[in-house]
PDB file of N, CA and C in Angstrom:
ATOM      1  N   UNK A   1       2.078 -13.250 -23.085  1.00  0.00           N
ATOM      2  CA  UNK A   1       2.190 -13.512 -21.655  1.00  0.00           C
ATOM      3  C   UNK A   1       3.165 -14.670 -21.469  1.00  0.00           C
ATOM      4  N   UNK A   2       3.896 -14.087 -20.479  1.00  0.00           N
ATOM      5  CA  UNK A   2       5.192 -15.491 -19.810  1.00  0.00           C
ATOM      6  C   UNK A   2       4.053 -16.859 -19.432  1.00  0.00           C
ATOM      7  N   UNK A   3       5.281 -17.827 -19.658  1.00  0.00           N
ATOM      8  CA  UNK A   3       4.776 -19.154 -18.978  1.00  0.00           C
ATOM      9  C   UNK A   3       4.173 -18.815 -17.353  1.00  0.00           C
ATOM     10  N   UNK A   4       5.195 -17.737 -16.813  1.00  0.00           N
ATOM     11  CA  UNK A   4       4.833 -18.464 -15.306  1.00  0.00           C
ATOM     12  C   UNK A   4       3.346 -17.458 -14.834  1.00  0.00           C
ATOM     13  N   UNK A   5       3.248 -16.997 -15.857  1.00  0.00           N
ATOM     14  CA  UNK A   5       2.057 -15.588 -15.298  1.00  0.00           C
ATOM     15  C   UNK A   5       1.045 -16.640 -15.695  1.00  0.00           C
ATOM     16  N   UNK A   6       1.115 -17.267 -17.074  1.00  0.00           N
ATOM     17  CA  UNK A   6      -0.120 -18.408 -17.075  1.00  0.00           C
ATOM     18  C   UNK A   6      -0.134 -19.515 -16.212  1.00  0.00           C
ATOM     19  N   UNK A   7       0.802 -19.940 -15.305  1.00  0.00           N
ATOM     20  CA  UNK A   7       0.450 -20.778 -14.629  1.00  0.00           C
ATOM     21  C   UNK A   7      -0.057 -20.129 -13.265  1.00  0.00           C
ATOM     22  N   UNK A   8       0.334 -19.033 -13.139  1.00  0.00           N
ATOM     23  CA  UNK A   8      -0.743 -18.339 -11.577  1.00  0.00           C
ATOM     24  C   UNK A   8      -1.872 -17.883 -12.055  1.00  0.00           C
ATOM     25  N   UNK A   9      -2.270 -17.961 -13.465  1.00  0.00           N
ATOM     26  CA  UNK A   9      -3.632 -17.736 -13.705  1.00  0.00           C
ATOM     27  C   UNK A   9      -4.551 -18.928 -13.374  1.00  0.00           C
ATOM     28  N   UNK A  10      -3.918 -20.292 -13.315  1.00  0.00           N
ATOM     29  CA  UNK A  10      -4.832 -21.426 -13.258  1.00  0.00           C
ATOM     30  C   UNK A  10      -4.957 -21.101 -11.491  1.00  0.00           C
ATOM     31  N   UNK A  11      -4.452 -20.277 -10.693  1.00  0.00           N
ATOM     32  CA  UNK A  11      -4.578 -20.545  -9.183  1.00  0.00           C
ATOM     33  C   UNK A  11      -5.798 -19.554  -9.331  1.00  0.00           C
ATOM     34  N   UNK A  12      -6.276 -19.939  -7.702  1.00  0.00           N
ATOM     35  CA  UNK A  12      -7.706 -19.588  -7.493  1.00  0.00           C
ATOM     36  C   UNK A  12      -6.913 -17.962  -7.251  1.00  0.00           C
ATOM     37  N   UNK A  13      -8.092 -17.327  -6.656  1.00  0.00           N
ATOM     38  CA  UNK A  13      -7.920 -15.918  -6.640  1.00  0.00           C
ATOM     39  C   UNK A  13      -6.897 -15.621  -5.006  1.00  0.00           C
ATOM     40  N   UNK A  14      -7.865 -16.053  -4.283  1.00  0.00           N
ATOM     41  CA  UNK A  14      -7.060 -16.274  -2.411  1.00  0.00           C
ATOM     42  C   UNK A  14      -5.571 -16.838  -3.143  1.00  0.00           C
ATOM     43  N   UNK A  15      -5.359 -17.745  -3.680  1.00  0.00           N
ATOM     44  CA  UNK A  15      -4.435 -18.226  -3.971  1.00  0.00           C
ATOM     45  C   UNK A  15      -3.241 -17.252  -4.607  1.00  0.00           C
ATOM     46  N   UNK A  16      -3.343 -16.669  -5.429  1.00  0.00           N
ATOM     47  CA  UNK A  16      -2.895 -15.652  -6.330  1.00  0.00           C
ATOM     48  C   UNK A  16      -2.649 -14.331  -5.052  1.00  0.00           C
ATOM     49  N   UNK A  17      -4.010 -14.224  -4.218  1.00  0.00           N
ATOM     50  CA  UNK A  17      -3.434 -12.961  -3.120  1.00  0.00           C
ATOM     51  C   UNK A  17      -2.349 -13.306  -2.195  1.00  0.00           C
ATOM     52  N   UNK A  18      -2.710 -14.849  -1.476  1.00  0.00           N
ATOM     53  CA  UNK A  18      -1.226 -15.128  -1.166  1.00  0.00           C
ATOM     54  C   UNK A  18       0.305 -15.237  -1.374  1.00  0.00           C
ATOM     55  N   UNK A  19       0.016 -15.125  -2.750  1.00  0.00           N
ATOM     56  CA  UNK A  19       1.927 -15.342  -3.299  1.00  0.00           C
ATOM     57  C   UNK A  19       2.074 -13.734  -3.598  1.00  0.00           C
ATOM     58  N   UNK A  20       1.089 -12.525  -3.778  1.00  0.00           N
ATOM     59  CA  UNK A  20       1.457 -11.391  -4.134  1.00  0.00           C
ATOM     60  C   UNK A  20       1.784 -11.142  -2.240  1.00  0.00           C
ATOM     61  N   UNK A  21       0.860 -11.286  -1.416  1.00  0.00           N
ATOM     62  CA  UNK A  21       2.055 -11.147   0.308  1.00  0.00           C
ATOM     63  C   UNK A  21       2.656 -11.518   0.266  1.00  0.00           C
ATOM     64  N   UNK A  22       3.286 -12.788  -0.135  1.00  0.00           N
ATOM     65  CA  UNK A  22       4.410 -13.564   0.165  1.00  0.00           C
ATOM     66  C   UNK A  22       5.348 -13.250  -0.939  1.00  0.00           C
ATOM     67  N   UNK A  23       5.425 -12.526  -1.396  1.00  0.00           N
ATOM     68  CA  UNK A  23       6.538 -11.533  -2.463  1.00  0.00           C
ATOM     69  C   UNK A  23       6.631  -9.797  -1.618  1.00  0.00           C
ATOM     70  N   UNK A  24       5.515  -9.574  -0.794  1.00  0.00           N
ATOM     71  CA  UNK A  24       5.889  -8.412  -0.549  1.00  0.00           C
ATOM     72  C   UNK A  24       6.758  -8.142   0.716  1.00  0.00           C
ATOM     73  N   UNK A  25       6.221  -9.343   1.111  1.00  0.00           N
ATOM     74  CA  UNK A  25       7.176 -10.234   2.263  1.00  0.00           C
ATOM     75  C   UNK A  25       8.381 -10.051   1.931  1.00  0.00           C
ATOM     76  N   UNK A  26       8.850 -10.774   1.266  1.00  0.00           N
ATOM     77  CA  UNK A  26      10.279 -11.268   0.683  1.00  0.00           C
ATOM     78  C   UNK A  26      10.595  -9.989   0.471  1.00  0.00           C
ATOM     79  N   UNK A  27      10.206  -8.725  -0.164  1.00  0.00           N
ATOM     80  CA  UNK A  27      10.664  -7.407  -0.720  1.00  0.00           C
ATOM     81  C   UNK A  27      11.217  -6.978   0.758  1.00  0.00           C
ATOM     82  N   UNK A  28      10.419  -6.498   1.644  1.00  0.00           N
ATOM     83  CA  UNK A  28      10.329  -6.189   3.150  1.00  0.00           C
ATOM     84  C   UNK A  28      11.334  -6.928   3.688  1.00  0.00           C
ATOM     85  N   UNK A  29      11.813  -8.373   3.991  1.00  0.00           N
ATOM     86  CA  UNK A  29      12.731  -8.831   4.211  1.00  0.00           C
ATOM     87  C   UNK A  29      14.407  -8.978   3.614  1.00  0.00           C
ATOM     88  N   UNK A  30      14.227  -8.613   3.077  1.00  0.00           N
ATOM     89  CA  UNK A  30      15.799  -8.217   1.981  1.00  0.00           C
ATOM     90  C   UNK A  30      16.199  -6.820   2.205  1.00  0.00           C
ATOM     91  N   UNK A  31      15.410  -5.519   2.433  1.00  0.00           N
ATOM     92  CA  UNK A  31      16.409  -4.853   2.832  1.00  0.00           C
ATOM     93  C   UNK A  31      16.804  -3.850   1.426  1.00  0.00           C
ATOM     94  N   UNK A  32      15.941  -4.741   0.568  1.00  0.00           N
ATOM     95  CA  UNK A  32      16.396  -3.647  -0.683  1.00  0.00           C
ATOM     96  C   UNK A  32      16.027  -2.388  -0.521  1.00  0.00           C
ATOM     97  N   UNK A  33      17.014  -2.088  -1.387  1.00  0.00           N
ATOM     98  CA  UNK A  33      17.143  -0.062  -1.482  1.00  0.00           C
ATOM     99  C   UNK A  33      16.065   0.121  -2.351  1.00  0.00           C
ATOM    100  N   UNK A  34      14.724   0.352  -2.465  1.00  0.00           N
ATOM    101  CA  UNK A  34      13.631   0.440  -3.129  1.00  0.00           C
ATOM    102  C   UNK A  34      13.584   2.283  -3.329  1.00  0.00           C
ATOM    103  N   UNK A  35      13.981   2.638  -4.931  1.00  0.00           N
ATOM    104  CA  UNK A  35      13.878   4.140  -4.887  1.00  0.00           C
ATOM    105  C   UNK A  35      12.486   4.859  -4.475  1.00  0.00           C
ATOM    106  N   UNK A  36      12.473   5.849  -3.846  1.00  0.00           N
ATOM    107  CA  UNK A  36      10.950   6.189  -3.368  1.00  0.00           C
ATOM    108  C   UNK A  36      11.026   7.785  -4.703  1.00  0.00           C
ATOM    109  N   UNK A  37       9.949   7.866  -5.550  1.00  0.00           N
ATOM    110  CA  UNK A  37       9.897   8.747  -6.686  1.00  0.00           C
ATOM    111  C   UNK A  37      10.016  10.185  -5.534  1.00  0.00           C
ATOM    112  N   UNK A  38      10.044  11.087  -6.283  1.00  0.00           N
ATOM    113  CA  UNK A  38      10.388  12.341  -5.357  1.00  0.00           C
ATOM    114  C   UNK A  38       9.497  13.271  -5.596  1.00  0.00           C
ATOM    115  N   UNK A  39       8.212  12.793  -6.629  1.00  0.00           N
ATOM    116  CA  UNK A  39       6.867  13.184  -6.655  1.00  0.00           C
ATOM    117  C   UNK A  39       6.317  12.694  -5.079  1.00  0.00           C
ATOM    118  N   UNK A  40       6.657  11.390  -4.898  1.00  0.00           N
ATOM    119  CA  UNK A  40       6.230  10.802  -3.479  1.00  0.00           C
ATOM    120  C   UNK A  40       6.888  11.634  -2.486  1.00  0.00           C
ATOM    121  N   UNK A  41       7.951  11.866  -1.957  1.00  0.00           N
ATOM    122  CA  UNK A  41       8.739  12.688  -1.414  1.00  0.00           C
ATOM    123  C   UNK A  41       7.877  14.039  -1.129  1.00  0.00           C
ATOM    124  N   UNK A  42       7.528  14.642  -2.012  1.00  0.00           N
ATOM    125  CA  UNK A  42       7.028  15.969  -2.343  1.00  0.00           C
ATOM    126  C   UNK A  42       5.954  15.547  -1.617  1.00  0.00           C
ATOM    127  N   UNK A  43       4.988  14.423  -1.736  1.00  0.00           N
ATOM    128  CA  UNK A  43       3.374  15.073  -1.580  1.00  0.00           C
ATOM    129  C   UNK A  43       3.654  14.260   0.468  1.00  0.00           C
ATOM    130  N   UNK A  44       4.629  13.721   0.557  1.00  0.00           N
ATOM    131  CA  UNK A  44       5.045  13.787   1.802  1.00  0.00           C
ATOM    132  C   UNK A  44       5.024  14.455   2.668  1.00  0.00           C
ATOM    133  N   UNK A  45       5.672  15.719   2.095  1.00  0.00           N
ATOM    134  CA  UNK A  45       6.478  16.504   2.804  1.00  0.00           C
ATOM    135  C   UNK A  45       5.486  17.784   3.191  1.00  0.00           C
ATOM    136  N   UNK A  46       4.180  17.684   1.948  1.00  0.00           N
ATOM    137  CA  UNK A  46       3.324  18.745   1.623  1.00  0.00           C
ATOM    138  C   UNK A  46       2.524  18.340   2.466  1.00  0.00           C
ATOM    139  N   UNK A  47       2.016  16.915   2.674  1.00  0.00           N
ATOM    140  CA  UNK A  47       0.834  16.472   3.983  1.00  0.00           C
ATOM    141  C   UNK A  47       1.559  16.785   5.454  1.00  0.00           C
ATOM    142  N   UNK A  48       2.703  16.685   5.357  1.00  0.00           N
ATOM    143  CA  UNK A  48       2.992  16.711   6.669  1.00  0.00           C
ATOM    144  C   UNK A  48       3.103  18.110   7.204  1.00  0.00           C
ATOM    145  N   UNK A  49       3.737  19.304   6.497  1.00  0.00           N
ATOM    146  CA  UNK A  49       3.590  20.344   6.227  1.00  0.00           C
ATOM    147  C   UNK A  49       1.964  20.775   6.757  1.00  0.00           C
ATOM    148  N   UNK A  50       0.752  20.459   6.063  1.00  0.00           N
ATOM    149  CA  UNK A  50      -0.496  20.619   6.285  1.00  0.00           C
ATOM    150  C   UNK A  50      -0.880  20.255   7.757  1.00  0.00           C
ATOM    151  N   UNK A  51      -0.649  19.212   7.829  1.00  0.00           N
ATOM    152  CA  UNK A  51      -0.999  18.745   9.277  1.00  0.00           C
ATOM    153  C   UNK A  51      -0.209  19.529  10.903  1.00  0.00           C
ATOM    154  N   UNK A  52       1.170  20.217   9.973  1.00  0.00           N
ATOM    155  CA  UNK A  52       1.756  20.633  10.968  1.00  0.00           C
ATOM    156  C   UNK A  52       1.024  22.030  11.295  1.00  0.00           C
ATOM    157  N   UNK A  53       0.513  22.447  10.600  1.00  0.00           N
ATOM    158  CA  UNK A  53      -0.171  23.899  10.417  1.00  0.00           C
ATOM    159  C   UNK A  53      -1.696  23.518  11.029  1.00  0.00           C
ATOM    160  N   UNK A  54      -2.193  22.199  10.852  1.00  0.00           N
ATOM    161  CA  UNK A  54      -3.824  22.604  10.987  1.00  0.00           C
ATOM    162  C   UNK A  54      -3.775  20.826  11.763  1.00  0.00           C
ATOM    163  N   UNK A  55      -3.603  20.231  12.747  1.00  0.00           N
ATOM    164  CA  UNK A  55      -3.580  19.308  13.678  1.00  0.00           C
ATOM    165  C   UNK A  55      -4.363  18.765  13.621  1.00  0.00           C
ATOM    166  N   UNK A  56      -5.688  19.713  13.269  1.00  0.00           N
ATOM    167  CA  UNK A  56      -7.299  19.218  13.446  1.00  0.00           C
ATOM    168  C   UNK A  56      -7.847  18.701  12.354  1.00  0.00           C
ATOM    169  N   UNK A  57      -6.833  18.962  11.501  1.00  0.00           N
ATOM    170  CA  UNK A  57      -7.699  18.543   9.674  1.00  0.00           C
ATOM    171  C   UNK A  57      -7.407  17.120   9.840  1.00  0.00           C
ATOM    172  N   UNK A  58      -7.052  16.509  10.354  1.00  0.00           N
ATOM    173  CA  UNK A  58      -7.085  15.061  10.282  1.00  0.00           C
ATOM    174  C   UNK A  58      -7.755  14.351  11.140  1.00  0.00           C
ATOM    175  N   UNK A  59      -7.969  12.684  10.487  1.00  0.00           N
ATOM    176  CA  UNK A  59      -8.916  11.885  10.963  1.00  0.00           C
ATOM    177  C   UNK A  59      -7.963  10.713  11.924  1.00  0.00           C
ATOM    178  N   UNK A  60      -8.547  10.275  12.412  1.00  0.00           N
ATOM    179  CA  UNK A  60      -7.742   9.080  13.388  1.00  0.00           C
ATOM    180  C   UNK A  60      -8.055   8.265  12.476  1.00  0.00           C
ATOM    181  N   UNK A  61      -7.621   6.540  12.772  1.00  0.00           N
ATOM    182  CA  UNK A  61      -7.656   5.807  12.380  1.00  0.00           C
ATOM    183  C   UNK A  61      -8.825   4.840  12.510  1.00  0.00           C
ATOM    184  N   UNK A  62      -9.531   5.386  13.761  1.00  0.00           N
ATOM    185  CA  UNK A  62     -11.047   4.825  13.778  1.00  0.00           C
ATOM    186  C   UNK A  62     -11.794   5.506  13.070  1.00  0.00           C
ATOM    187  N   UNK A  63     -11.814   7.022  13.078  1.00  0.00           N
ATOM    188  CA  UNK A  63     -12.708   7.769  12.115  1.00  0.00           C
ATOM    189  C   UNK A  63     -12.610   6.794  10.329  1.00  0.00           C
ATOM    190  N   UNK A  64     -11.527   6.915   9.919  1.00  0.00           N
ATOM    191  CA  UNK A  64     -10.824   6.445   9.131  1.00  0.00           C
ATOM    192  C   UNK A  64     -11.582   4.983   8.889  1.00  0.00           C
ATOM    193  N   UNK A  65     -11.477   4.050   9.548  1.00  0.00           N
ATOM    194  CA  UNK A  65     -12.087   2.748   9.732  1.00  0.00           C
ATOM    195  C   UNK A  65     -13.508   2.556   9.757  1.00  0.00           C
ATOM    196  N   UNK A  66     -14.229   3.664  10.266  1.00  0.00           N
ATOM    197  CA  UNK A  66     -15.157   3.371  10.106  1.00  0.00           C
ATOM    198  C   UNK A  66     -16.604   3.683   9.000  1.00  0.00           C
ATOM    199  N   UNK A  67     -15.827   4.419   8.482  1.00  0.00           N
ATOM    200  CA  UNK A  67     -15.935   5.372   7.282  1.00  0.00           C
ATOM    201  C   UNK A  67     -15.732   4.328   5.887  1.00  0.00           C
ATOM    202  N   UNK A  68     -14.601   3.651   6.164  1.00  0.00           N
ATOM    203  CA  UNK A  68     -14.697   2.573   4.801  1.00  0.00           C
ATOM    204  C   UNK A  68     -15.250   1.371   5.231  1.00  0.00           C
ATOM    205  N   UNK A  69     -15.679   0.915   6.560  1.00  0.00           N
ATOM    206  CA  UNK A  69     -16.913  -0.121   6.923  1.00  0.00           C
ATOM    207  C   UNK A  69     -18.138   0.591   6.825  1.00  0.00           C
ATOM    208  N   UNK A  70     -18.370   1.980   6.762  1.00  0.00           N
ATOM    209  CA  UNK A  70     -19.698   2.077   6.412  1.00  0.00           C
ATOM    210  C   UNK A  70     -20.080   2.266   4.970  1.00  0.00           C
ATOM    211  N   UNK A  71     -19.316   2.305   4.571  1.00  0.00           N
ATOM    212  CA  UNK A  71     -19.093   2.505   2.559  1.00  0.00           C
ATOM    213  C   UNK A  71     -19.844   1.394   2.316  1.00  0.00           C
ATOM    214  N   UNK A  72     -21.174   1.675   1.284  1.00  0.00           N
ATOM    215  CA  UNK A  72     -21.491   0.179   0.551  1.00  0.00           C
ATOM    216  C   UNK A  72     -21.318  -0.109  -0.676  1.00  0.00           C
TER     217      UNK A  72
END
């Protein structure tokens, strides 16, 4: 293991989640050309495909929400 991975091991955990946002941040703000795999592409194209055919097979975002707040 690199030096700098052992020194974000001494940070607390909150600590450690903040610098992984604040890198995804920075990714999001730059603009980089980030390749998207074309396995991803595919299962894209296949949900959207599905949904275009059947409208009803999907959940909103409250269904959705409330479904992983009722998860224990």
């Amino acid at each position: 293991m690199n030096t700098a991975l052992q020194e974000l091991e001494t940070l607390s955990v909150p600590e450690r989640v903040q610098i992984v946002e604040d890198l995804w941040d920075s990714i999001a703000r730059s603009n980089a050309n980030v390749p998207i795999p074309q396995w991803q592409k595919d299962e894209l194209a296949r949900r959207k495909q599905r949904y275009l055919q059947q409208p009803d097979s999907g959940l909103t975002w409250e269904q959705v929400k409330q479904s992983i707040l009722q998860t224990p």
